[in-house]
PDB file of N, CA and C in Angstrom:
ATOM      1  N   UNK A   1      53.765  80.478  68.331  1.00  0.00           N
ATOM      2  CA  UNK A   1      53.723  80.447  69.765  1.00  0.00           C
ATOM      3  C   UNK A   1      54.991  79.820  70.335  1.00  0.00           C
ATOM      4  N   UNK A   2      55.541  78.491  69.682  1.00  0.00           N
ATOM      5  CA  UNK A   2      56.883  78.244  70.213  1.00  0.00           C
ATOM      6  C   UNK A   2      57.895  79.224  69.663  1.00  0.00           C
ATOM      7  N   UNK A   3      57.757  79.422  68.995  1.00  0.00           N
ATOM      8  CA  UNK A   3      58.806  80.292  68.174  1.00  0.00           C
ATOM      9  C   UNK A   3      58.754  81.471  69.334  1.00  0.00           C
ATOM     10  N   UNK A   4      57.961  81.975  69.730  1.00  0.00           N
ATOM     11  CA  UNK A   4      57.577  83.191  70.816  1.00  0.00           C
ATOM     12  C   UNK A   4      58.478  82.700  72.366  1.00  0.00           C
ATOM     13  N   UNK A   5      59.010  82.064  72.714  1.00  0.00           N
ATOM     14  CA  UNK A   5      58.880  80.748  73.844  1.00  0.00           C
ATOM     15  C   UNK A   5      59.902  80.852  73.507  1.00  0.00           C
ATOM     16  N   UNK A   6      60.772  80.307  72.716  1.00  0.00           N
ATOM     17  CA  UNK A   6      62.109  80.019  72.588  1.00  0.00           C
ATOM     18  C   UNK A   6      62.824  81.418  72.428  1.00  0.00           C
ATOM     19  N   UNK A   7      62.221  82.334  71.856  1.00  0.00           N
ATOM     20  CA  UNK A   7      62.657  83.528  72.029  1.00  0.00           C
ATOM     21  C   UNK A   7      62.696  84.169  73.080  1.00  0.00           C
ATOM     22  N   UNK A   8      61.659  83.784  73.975  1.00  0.00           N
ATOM     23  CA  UNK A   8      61.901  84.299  75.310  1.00  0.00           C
ATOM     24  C   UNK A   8      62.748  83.841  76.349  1.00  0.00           C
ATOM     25  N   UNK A   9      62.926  82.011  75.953  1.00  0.00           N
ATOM     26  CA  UNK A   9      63.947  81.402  76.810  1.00  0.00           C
ATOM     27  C   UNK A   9      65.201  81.839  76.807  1.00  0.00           C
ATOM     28  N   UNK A  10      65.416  81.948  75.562  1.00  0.00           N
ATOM     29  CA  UNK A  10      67.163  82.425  75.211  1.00  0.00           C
ATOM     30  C   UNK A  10      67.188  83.594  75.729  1.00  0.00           C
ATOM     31  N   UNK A  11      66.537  84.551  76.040  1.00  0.00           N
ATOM     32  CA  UNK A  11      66.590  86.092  75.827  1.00  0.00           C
ATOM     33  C   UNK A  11      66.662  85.990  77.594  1.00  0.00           C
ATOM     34  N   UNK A  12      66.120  85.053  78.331  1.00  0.00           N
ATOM     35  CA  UNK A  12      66.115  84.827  79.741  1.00  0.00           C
ATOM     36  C   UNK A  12      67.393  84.280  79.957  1.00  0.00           C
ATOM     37  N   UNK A  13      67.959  83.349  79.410  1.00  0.00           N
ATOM     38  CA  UNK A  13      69.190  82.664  79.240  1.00  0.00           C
ATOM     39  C   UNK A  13      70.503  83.363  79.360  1.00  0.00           C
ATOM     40  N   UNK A  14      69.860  84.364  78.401  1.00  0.00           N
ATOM     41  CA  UNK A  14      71.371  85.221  78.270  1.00  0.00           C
ATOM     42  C   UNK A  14      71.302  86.114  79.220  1.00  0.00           C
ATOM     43  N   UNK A  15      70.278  86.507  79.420  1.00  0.00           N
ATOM     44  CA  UNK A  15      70.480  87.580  80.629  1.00  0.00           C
ATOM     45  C   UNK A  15      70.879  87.312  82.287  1.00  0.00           C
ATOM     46  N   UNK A  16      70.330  86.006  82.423  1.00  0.00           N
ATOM     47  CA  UNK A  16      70.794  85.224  83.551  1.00  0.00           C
ATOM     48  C   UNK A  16      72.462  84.979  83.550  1.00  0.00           C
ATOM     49  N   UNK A  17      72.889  84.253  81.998  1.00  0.00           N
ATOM     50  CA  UNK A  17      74.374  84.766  81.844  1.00  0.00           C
ATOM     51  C   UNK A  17      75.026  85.552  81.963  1.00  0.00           C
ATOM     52  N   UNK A  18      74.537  86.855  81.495  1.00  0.00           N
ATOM     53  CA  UNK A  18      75.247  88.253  81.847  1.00  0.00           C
ATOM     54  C   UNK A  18      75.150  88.293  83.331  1.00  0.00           C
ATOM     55  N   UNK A  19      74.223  88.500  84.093  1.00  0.00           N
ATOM     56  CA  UNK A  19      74.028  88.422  85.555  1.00  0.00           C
ATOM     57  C   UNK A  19      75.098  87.747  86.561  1.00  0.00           C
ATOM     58  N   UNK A  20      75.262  86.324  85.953  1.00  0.00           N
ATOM     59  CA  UNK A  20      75.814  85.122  86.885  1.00  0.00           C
ATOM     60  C   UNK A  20      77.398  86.111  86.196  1.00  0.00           C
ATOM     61  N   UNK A  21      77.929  86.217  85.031  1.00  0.00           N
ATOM     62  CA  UNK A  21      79.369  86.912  84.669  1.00  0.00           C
ATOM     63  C   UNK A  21      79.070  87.954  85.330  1.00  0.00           C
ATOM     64  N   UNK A  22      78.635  88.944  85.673  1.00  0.00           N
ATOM     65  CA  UNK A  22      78.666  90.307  86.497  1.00  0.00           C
ATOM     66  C   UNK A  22      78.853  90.156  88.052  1.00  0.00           C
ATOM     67  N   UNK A  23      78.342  89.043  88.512  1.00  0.00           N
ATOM     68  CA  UNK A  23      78.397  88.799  89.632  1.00  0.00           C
ATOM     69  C   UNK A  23      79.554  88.108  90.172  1.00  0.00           C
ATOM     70  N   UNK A  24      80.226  87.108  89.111  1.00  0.00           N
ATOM     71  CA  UNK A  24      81.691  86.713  89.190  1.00  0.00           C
ATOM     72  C   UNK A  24      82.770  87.619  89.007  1.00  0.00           C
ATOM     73  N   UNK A  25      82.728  88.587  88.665  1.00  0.00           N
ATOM     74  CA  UNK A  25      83.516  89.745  88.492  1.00  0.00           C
ATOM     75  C   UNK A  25      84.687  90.702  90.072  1.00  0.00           C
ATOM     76  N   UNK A  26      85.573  90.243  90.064  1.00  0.00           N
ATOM     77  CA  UNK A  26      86.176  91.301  91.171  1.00  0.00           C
ATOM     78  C   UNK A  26      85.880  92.924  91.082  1.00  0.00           C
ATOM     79  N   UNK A  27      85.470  92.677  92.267  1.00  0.00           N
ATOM     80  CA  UNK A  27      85.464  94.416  92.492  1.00  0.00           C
ATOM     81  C   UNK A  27      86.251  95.565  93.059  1.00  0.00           C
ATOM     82  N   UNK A  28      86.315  96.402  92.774  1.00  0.00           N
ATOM     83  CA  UNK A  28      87.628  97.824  92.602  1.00  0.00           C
ATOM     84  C   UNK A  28      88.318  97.212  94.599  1.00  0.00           C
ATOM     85  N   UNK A  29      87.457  97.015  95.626  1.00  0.00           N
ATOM     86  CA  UNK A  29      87.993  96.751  96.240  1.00  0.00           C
ATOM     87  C   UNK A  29      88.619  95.405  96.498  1.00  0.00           C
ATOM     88  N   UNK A  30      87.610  94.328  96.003  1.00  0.00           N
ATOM     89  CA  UNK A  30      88.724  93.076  96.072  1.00  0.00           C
ATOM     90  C   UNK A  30      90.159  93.075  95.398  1.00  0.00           C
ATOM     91  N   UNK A  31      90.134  94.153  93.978  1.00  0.00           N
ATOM     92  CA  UNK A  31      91.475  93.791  93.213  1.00  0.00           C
ATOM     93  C   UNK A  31      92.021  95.024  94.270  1.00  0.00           C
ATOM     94  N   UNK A  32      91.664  95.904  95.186  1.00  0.00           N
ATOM     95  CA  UNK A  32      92.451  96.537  96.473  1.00  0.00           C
ATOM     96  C   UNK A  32      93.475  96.044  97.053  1.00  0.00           C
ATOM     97  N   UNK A  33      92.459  94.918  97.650  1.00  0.00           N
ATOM     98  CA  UNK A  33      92.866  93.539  98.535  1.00  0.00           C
ATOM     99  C   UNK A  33      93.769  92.644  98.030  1.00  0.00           C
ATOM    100  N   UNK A  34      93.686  92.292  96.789  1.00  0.00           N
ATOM    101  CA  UNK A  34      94.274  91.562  95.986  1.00  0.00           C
ATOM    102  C   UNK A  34      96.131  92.191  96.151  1.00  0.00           C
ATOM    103  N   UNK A  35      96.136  93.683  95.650  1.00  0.00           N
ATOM    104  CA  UNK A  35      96.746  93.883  95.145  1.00  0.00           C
ATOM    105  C   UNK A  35      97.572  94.365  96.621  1.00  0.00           C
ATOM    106  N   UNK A  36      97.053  94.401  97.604  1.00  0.00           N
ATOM    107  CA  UNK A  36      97.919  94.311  98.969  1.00  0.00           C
ATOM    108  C   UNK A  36      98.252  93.207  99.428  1.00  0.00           C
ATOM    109  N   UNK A  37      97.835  92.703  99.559  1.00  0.00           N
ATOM    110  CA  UNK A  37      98.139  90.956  99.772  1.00  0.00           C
ATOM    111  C   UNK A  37      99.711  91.028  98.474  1.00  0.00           C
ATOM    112  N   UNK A  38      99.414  91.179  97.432  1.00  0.00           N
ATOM    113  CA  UNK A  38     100.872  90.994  96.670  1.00  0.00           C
ATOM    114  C   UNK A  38     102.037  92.033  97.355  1.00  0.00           C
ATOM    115  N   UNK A  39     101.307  92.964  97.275  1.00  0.00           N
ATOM    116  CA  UNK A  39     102.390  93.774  97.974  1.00  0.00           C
ATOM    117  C   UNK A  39     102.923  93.641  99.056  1.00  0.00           C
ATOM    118  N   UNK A  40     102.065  93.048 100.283  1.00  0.00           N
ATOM    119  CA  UNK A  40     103.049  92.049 101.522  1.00  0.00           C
ATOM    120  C   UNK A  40     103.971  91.109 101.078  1.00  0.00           C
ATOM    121  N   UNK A  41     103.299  90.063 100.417  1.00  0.00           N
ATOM    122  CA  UNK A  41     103.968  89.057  99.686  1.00  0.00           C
ATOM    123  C   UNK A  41     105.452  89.378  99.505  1.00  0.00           C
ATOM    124  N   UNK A  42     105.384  90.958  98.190  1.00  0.00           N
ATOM    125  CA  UNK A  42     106.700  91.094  97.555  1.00  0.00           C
ATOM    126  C   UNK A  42     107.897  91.895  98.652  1.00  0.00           C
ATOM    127  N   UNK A  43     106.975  92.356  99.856  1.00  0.00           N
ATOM    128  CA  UNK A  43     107.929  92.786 100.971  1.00  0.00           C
ATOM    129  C   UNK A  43     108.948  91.653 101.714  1.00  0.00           C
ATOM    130  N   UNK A  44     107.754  90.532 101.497  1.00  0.00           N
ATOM    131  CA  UNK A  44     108.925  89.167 102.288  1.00  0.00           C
ATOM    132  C   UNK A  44     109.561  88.704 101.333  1.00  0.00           C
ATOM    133  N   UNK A  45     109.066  88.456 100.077  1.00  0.00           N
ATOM    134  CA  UNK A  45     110.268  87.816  99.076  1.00  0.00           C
ATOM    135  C   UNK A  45     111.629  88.594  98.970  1.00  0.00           C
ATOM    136  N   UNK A  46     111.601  90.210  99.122  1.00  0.00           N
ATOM    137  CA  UNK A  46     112.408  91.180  98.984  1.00  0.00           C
ATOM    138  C   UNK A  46     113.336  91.113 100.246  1.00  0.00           C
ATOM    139  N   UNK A  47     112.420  90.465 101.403  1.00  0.00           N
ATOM    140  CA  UNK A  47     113.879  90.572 102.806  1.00  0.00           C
ATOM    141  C   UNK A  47     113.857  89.315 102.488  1.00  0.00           C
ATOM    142  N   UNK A  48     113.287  87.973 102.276  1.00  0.00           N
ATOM    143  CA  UNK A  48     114.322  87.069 101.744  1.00  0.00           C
ATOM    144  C   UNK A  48     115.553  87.358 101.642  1.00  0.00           C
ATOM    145  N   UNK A  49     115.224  87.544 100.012  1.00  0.00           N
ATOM    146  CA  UNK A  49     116.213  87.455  99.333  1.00  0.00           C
ATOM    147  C   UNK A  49     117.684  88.409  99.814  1.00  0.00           C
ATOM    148  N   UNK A  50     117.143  89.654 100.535  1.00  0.00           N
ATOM    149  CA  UNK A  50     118.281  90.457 101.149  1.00  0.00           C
ATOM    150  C   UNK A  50     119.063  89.555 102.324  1.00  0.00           C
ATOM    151  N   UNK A  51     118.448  88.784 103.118  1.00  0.00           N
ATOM    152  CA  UNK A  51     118.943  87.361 104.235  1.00  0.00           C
ATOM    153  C   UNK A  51     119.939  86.738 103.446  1.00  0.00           C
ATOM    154  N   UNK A  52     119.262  86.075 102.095  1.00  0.00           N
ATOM    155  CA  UNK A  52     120.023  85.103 101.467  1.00  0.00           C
ATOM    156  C   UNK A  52     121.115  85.644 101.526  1.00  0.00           C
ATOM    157  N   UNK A  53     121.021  86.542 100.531  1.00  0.00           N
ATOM    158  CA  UNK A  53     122.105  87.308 100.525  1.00  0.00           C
ATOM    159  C   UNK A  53     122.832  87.940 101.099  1.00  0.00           C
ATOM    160  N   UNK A  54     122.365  87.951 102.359  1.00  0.00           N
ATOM    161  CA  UNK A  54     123.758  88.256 103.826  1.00  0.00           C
ATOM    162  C   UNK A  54     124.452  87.390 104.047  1.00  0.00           C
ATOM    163  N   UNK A  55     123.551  86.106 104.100  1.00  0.00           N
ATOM    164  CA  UNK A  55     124.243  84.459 104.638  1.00  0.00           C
ATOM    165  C   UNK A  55     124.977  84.340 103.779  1.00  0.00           C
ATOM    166  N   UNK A  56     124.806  84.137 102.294  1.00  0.00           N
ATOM    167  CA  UNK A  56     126.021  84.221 101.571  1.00  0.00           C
ATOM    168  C   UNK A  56     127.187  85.257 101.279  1.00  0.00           C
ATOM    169  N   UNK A  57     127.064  86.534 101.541  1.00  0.00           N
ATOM    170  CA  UNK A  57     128.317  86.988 102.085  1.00  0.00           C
ATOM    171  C   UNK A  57     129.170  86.487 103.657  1.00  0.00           C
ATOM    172  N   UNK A  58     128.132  85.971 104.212  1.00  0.00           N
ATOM    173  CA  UNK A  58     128.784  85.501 105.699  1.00  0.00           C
ATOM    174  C   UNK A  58     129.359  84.309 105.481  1.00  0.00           C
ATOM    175  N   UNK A  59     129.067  83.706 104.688  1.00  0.00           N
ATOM    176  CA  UNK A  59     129.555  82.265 104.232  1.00  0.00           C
ATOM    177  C   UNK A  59     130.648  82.504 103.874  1.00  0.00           C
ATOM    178  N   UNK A  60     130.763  83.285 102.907  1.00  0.00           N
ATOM    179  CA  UNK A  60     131.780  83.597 102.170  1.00  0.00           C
ATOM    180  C   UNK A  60     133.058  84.348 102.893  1.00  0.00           C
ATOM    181  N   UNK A  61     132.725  85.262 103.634  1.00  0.00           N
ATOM    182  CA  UNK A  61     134.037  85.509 104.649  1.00  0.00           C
ATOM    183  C   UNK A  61     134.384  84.267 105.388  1.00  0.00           C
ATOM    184  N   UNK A  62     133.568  82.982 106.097  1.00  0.00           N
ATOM    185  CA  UNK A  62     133.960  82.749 106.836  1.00  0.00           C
ATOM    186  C   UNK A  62     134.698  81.443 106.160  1.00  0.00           C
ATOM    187  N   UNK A  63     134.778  81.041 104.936  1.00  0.00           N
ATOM    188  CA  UNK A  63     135.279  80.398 103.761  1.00  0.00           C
ATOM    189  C   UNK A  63     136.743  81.060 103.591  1.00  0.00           C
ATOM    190  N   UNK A  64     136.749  82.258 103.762  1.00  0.00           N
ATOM    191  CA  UNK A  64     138.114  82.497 103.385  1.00  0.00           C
ATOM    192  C   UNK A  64     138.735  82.689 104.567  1.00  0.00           C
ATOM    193  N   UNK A  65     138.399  82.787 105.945  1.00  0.00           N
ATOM    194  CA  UNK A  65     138.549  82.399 107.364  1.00  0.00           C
ATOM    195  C   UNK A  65     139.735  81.247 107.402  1.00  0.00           C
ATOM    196  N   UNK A  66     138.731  80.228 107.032  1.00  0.00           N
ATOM    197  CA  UNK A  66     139.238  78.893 106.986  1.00  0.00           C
ATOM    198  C   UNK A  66     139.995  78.547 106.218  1.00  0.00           C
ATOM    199  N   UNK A  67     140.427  79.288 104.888  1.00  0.00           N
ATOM    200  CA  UNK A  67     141.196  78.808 104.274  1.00  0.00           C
ATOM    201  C   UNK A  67     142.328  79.383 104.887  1.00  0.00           C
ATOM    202  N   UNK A  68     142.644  80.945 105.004  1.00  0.00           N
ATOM    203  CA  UNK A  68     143.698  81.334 105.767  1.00  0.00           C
ATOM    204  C   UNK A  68     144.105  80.485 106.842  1.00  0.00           C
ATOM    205  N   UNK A  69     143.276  80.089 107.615  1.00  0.00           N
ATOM    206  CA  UNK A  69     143.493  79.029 108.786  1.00  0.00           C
ATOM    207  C   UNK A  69     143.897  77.501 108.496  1.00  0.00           C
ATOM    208  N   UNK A  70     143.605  77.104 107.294  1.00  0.00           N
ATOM    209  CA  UNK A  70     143.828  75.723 106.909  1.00  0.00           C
ATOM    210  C   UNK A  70     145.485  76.368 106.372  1.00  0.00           C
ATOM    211  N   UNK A  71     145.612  77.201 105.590  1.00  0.00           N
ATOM    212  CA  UNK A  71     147.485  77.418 105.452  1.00  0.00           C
ATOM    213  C   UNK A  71     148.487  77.612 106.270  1.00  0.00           C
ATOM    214  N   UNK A  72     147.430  78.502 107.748  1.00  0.00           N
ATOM    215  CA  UNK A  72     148.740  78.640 108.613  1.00  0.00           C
ATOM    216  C   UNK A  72     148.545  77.412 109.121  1.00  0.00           C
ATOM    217  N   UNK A  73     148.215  76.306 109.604  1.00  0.00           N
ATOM    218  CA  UNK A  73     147.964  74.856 109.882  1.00  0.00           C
ATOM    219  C   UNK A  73     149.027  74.432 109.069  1.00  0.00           C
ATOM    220  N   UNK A  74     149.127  74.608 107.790  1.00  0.00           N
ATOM    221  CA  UNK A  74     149.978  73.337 107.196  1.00  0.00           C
ATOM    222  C   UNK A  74     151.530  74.151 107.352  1.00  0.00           C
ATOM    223  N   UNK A  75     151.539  75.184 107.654  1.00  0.00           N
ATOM    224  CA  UNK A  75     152.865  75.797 107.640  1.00  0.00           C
ATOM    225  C   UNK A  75     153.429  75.336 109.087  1.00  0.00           C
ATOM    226  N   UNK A  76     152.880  75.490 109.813  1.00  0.00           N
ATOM    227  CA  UNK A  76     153.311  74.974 111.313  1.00  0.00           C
ATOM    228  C   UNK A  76     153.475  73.590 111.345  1.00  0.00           C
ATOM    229  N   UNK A  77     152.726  72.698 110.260  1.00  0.00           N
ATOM    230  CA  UNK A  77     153.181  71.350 110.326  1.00  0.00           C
ATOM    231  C   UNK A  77     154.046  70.509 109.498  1.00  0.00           C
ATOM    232  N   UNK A  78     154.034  71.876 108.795  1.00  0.00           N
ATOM    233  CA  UNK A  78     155.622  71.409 107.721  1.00  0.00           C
ATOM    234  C   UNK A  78     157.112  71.814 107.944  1.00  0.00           C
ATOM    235  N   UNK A  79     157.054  73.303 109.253  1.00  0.00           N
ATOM    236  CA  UNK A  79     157.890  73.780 109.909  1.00  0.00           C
ATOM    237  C   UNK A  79     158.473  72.625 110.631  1.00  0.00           C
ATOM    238  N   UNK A  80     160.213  72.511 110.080  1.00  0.00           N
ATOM    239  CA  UNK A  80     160.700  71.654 111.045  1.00  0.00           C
ATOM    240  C   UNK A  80     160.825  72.186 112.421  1.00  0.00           C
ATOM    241  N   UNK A  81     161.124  71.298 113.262  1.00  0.00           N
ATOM    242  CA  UNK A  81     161.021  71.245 114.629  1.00  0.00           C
ATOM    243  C   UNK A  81     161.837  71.935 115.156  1.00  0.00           C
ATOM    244  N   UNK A  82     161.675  72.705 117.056  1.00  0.00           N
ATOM    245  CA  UNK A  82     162.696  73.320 117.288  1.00  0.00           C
ATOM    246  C   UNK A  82     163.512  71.837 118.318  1.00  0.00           C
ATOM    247  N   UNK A  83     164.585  72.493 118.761  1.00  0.00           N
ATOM    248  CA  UNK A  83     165.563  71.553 119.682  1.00  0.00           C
ATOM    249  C   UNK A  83     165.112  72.074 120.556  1.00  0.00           C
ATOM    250  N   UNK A  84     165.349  71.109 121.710  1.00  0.00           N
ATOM    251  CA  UNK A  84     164.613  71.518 123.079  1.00  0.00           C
ATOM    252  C   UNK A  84     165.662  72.283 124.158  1.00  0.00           C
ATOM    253  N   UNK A  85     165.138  73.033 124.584  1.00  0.00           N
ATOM    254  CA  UNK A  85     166.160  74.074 125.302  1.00  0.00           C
ATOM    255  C   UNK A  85     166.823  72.835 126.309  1.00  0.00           C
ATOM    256  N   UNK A  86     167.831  73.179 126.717  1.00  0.00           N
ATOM    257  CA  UNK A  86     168.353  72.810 128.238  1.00  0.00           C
ATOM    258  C   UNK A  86     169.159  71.444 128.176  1.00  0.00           C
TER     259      UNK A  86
END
């Protein structure tokens, strides 16, 4: 009779297990959802990274801006002087 009992507990046990795992399970539309949600996601990481990567070409011209501009600076201040008219 226990022996009958314990066989039935476990056999309730496991099936309640299978149940409670079936019910934790994503479904065809949550991994939908899921898988749009990433796909927004990878749309902003993607213009990120295209931004970054403008700012650092803009950086970068305006780096060599300044350097051209920092040489004609030192040329005009190493240019000796003119005499003053008159």
């Amino acid at each position: 009779m226990i022996k009958q009992h314990l066989t039935t507990a476990r056999t309730l046990g496991v099936a309640i297990l299978a149940t409670l795992s079936l019910a934790a399970c994503a479904t065809r539309d949550d991994i939908a959802q899921i898988n749009s949600r990433l796909d927004q996601i990878d749309a902003r990481v993607q213009s990120a990274a295209q931004s970054a990567e403008s700012a650092n070409q803009n950086a970068q011209r305006a780096n060599q801006r300044l350097d051209q501009m920092e040489s004609r600076i030192q040329q005009l201040e190493t240019r000796p002087g003119r005499a003053p008219r008159g």
